[in-house]
Protein backbone atom coordinates (compact mmCIF):
# COMPACT_ATOMS: atom_id res chain seq x y z
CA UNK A 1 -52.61 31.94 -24.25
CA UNK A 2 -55.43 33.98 -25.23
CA UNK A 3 -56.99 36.68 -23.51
CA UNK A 4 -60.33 36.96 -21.28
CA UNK A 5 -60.43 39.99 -19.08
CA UNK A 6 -61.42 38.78 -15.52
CA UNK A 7 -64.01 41.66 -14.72
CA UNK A 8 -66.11 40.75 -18.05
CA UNK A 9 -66.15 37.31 -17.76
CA UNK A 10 -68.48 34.97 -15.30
CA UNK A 11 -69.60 31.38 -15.08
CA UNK A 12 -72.23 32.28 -17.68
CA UNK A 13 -70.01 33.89 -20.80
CA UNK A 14 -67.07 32.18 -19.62
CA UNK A 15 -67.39 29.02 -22.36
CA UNK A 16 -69.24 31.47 -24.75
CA UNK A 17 -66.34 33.92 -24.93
CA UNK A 18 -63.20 32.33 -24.16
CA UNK A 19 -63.16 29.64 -26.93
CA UNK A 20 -63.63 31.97 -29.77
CA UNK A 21 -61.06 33.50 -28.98
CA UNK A 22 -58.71 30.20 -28.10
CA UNK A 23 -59.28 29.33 -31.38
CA UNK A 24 -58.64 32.25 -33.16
CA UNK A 25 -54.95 32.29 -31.00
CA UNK A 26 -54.40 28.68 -32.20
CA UNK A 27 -55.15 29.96 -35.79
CA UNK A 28 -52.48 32.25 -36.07
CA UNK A 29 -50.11 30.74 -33.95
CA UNK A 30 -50.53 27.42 -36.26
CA UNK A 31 -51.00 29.53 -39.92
CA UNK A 32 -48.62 32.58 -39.08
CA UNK A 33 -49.91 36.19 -39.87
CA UNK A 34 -48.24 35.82 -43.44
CA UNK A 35 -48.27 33.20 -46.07
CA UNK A 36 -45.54 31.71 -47.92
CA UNK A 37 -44.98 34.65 -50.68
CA UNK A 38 -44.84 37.09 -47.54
CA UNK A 39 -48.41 38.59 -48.31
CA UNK A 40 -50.84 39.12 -45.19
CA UNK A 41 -52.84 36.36 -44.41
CA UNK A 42 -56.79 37.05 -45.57
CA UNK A 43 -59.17 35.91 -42.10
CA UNK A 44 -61.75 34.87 -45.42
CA UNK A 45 -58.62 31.80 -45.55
CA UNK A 46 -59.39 30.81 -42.06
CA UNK A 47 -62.99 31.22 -41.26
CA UNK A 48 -64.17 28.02 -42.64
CA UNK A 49 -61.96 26.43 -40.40
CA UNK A 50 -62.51 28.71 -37.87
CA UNK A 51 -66.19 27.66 -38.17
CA UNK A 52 -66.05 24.10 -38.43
CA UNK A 53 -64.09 24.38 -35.06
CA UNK A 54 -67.25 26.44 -33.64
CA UNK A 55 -69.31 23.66 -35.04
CA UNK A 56 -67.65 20.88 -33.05
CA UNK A 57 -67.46 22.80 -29.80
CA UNK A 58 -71.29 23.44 -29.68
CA UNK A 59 -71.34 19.25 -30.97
CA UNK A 60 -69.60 18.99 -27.68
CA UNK A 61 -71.78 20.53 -25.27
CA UNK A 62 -69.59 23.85 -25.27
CA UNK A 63 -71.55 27.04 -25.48
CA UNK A 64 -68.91 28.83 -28.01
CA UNK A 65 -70.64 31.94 -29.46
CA UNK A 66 -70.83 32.06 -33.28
CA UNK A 67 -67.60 33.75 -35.30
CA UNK A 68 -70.01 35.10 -37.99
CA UNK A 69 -73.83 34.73 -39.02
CA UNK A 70 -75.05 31.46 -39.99
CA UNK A 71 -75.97 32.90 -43.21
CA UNK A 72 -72.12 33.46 -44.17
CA UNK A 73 -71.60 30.18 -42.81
CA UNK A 74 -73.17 27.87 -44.87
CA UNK A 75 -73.08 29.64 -48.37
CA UNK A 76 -69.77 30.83 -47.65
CA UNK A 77 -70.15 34.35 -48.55
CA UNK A 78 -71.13 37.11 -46.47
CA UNK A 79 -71.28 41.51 -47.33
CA UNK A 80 -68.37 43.01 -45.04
CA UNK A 81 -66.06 45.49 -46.05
């Protein structure tokens, strides 16, 4: 179950914003928040996967809005905090 508040979402962000999001869910719910020595999971672990996912949506036909800028996509670094 992943969230997608009703009064934000129409026919035309529906795809776009609700996938994301699915995905993200599955992530955790799959990976758990923590790894095996108990330390917090880094999201830098799961965005390439995260991505690919992304990848094969829009390979689909599904509109799914990107997780992060192309840039940081393919050379698999990007400048945030």
């Amino acid at each position: 179950e992943a969230l997608l508040w009703s009064e934000q979402a129409d026919p035309t962000n529906f795809e776009t914003t609700l996938w994301p999001r699915a995905a993200v869910t599955a992530e955790i719910l799959w990976s758990g928040n923590y790894d095996s020595t108990g330390a917090k999971r880094d999201v830098n672990e799961a965005l390439p996967r995260l991505t690919e996912f992304r990848f094969r949506l829009v390979g689909r036909g599904i509109r799914a809005e990107p997780l992060q800028p192309l840039w940081c996509a393919r050379t698999g670094t990007c400048d945030r905090p």
